[in-house]
N, C-alpha and C. Protein backbone atom coordinates (compact mmCIF):
# COMPACT_ATOMS: atom_id res chain seq x y z
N UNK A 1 0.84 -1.18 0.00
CA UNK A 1 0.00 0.00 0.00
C UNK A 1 0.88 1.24 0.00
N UNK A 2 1.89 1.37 0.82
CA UNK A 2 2.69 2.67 0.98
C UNK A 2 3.83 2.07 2.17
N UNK A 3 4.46 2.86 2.54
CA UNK A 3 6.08 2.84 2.82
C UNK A 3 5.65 3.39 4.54
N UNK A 4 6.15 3.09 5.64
CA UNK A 4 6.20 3.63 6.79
C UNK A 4 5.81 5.39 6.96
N UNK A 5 6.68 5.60 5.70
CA UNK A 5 6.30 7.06 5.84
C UNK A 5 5.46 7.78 5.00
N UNK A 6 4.46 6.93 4.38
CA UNK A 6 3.34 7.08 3.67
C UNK A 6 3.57 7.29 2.42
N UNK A 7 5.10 7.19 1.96
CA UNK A 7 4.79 7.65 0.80
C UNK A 7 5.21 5.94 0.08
N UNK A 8 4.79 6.57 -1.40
CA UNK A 8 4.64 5.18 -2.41
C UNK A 8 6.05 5.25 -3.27
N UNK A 9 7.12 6.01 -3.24
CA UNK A 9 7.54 5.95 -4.72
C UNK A 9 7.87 4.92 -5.21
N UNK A 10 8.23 4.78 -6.59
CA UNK A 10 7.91 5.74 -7.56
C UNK A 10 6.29 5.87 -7.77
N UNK A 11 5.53 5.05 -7.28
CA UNK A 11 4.29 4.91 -7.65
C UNK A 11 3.66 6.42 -7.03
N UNK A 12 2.62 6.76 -7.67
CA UNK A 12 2.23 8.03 -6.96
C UNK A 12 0.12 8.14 -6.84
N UNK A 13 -0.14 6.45 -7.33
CA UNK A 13 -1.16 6.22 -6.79
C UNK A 13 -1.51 5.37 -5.76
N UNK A 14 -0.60 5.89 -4.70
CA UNK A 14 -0.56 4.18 -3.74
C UNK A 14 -0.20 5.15 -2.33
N UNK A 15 -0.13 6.24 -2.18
CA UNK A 15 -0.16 7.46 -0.82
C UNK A 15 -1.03 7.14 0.04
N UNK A 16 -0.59 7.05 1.50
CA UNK A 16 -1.02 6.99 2.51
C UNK A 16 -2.12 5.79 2.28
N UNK A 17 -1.95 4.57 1.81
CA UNK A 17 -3.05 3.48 1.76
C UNK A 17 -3.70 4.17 1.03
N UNK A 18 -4.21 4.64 0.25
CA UNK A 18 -5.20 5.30 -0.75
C UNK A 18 -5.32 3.98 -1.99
N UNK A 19 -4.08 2.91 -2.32
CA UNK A 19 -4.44 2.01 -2.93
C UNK A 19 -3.72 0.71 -2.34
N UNK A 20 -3.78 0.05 -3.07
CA UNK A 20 -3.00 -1.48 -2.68
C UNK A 20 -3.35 -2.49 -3.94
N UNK A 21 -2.12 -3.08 -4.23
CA UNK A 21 -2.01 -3.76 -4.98
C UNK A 21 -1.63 -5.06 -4.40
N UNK A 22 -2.47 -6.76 -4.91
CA UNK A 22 -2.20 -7.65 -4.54
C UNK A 22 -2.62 -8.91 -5.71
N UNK A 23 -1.80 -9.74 -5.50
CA UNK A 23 -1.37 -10.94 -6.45
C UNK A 23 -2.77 -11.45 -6.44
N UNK A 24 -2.95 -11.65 -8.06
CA UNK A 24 -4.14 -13.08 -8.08
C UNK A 24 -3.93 -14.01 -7.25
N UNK A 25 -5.35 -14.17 -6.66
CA UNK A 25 -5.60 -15.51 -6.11
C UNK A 25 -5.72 -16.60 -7.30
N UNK A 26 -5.53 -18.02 -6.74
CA UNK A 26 -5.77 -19.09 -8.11
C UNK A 26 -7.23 -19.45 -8.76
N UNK A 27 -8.16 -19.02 -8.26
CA UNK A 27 -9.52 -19.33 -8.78
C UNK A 27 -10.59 -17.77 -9.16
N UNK A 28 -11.14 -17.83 -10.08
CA UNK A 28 -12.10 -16.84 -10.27
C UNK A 28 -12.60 -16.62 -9.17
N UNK A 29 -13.66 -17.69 -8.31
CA UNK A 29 -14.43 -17.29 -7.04
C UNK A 29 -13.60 -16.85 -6.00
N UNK A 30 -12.42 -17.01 -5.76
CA UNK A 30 -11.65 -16.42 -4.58
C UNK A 30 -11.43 -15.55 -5.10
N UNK A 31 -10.73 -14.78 -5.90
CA UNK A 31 -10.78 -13.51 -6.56
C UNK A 31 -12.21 -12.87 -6.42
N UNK A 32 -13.05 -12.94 -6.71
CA UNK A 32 -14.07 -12.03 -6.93
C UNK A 32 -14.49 -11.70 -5.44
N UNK A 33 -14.30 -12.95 -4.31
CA UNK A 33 -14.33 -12.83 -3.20
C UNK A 33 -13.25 -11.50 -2.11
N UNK A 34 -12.40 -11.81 -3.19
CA UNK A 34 -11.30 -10.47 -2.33
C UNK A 34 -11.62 -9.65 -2.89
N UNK A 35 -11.94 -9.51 -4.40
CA UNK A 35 -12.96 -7.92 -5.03
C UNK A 35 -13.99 -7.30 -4.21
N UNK A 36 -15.10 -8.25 -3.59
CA UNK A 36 -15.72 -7.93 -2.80
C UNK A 36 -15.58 -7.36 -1.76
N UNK A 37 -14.42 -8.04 -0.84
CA UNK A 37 -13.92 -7.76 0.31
C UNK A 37 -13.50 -6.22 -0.03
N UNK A 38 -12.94 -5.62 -1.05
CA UNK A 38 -12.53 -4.08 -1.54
C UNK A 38 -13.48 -3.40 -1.43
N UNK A 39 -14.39 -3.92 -2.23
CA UNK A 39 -15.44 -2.89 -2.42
C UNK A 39 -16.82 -2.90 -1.01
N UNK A 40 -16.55 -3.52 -0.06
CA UNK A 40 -17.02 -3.67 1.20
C UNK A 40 -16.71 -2.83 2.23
N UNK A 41 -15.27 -2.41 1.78
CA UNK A 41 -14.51 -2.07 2.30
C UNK A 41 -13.94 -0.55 2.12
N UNK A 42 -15.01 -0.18 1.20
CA UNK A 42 -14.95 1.54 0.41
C UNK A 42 -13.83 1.76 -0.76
N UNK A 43 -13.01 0.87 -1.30
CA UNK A 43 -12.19 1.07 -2.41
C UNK A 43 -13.07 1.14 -3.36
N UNK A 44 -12.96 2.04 -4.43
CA UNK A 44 -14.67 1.95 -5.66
C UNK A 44 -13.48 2.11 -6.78
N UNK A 45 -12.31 2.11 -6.92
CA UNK A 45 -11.59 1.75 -8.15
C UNK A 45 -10.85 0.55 -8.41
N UNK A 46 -11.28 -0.39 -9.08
CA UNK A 46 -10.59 -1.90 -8.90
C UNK A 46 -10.45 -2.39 -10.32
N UNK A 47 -9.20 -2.38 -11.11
CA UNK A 47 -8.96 -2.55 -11.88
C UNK A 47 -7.57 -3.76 -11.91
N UNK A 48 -7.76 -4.72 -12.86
CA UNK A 48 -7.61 -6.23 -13.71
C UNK A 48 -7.15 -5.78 -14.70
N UNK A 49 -6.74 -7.20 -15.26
CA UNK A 49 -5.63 -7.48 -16.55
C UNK A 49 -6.85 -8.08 -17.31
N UNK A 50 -6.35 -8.79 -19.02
CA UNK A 50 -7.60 -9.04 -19.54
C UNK A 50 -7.29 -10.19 -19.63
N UNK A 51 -6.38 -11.17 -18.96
CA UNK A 51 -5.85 -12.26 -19.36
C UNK A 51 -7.05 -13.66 -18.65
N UNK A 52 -6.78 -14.69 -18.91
CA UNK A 52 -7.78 -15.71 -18.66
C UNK A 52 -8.63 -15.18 -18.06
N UNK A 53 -9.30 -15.67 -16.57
CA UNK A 53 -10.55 -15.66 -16.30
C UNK A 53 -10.83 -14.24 -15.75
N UNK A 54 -9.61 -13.14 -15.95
CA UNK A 54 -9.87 -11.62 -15.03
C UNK A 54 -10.83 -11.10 -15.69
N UNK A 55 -11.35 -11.20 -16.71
CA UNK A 55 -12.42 -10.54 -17.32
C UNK A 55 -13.98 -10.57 -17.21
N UNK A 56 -13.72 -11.63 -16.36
CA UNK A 56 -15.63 -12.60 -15.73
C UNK A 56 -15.23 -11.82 -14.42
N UNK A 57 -14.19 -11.01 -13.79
CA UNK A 57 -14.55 -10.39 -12.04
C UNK A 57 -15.79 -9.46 -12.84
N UNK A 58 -16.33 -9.41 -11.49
CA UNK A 58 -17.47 -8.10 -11.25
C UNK A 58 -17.16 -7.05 -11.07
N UNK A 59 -17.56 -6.18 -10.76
CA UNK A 59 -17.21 -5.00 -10.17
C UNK A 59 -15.53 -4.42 -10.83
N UNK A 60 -15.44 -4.27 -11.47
CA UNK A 60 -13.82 -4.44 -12.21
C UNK A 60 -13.67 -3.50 -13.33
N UNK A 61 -12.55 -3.03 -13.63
CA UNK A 61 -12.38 -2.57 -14.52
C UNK A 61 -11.17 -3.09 -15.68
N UNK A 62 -10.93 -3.00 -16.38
CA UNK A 62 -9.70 -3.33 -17.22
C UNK A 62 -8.37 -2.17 -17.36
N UNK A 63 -7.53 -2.45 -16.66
CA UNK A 63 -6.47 -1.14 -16.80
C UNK A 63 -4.85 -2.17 -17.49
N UNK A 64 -4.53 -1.50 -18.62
CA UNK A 64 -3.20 -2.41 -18.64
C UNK A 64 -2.11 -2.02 -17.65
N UNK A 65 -1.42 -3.25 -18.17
CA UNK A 65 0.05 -3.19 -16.86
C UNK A 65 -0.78 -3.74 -15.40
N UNK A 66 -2.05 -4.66 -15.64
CA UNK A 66 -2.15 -5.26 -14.39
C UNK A 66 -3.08 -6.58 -14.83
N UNK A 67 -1.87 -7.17 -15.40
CA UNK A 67 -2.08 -8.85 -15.56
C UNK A 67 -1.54 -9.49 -14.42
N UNK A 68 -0.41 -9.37 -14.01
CA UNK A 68 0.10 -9.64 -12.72
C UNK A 68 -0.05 -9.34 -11.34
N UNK A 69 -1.15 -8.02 -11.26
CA UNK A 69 -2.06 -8.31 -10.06
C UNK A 69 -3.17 -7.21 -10.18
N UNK A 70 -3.94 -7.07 -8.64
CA UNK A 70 -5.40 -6.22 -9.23
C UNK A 70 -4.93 -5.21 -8.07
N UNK A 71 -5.37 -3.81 -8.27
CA UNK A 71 -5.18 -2.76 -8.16
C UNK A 71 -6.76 -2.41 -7.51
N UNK A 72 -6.60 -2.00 -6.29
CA UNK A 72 -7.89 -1.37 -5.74
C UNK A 72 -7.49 -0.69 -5.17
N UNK A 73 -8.36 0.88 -5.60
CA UNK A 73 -7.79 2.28 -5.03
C UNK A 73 -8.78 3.11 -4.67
N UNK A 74 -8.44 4.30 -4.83
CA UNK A 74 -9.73 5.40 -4.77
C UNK A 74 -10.00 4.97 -2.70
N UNK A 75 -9.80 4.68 -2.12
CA UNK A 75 -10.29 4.41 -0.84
C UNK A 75 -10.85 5.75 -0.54
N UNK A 76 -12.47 5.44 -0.33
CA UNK A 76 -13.79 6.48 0.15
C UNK A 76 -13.51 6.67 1.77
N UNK A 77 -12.82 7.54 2.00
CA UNK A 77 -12.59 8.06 3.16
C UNK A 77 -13.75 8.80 3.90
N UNK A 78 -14.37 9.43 2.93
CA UNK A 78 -15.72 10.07 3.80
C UNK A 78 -16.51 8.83 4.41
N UNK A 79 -16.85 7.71 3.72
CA UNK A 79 -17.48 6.53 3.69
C UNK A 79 -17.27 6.23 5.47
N UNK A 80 -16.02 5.77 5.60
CA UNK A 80 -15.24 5.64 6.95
C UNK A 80 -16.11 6.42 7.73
N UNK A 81 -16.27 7.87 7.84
CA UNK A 81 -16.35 8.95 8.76
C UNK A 81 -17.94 8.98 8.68
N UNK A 82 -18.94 8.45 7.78
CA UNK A 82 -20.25 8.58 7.67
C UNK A 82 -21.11 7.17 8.34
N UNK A 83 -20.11 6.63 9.48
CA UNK A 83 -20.67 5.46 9.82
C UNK A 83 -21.33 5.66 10.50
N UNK A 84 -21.48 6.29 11.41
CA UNK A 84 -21.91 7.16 12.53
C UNK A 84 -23.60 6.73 12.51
């Protein structure tokens, strides 16, 4: 997600946990299951590779340069603070 001291470099969409990037799981349903877990979880940008089965996730987008893992960002911080 980010570095002790919040920052990401070189990456500069990955500040203060704002994203996180993590390796395919081996099955479509466990994948779509940790998609879920993101978007449960207030991340609303989640973008996949187009390679075998990444294209059947839900909630997903297609971004290249992420065949090798899925990218969930955007973390809804107001979301957090509107639990109340």
């Amino acid at each position: 997600m980010c570095f002790g001291d919040a920052t990401s470099y070189p990456s500069v969409t990955h500040p203060n946990g704002d994203s996180v990037d993590t390796a395919y799981l081996s099955t479509l349903a466990n994948e779509q299951l940790k998609v879920d877990a993101f978007r449960d979880h207030y991340f609303t940008n989640i973008l996949r590779g187009n390679i075998s089965w990444y294209p059947q996730l839900t909630n997903t987008a297609y971004s290249s340069g992420h065949n090798d893992h899925l990218h969930s960002g955007d973390f809804n911080n107001a979301r957090v603070f509107d639990l109340n």
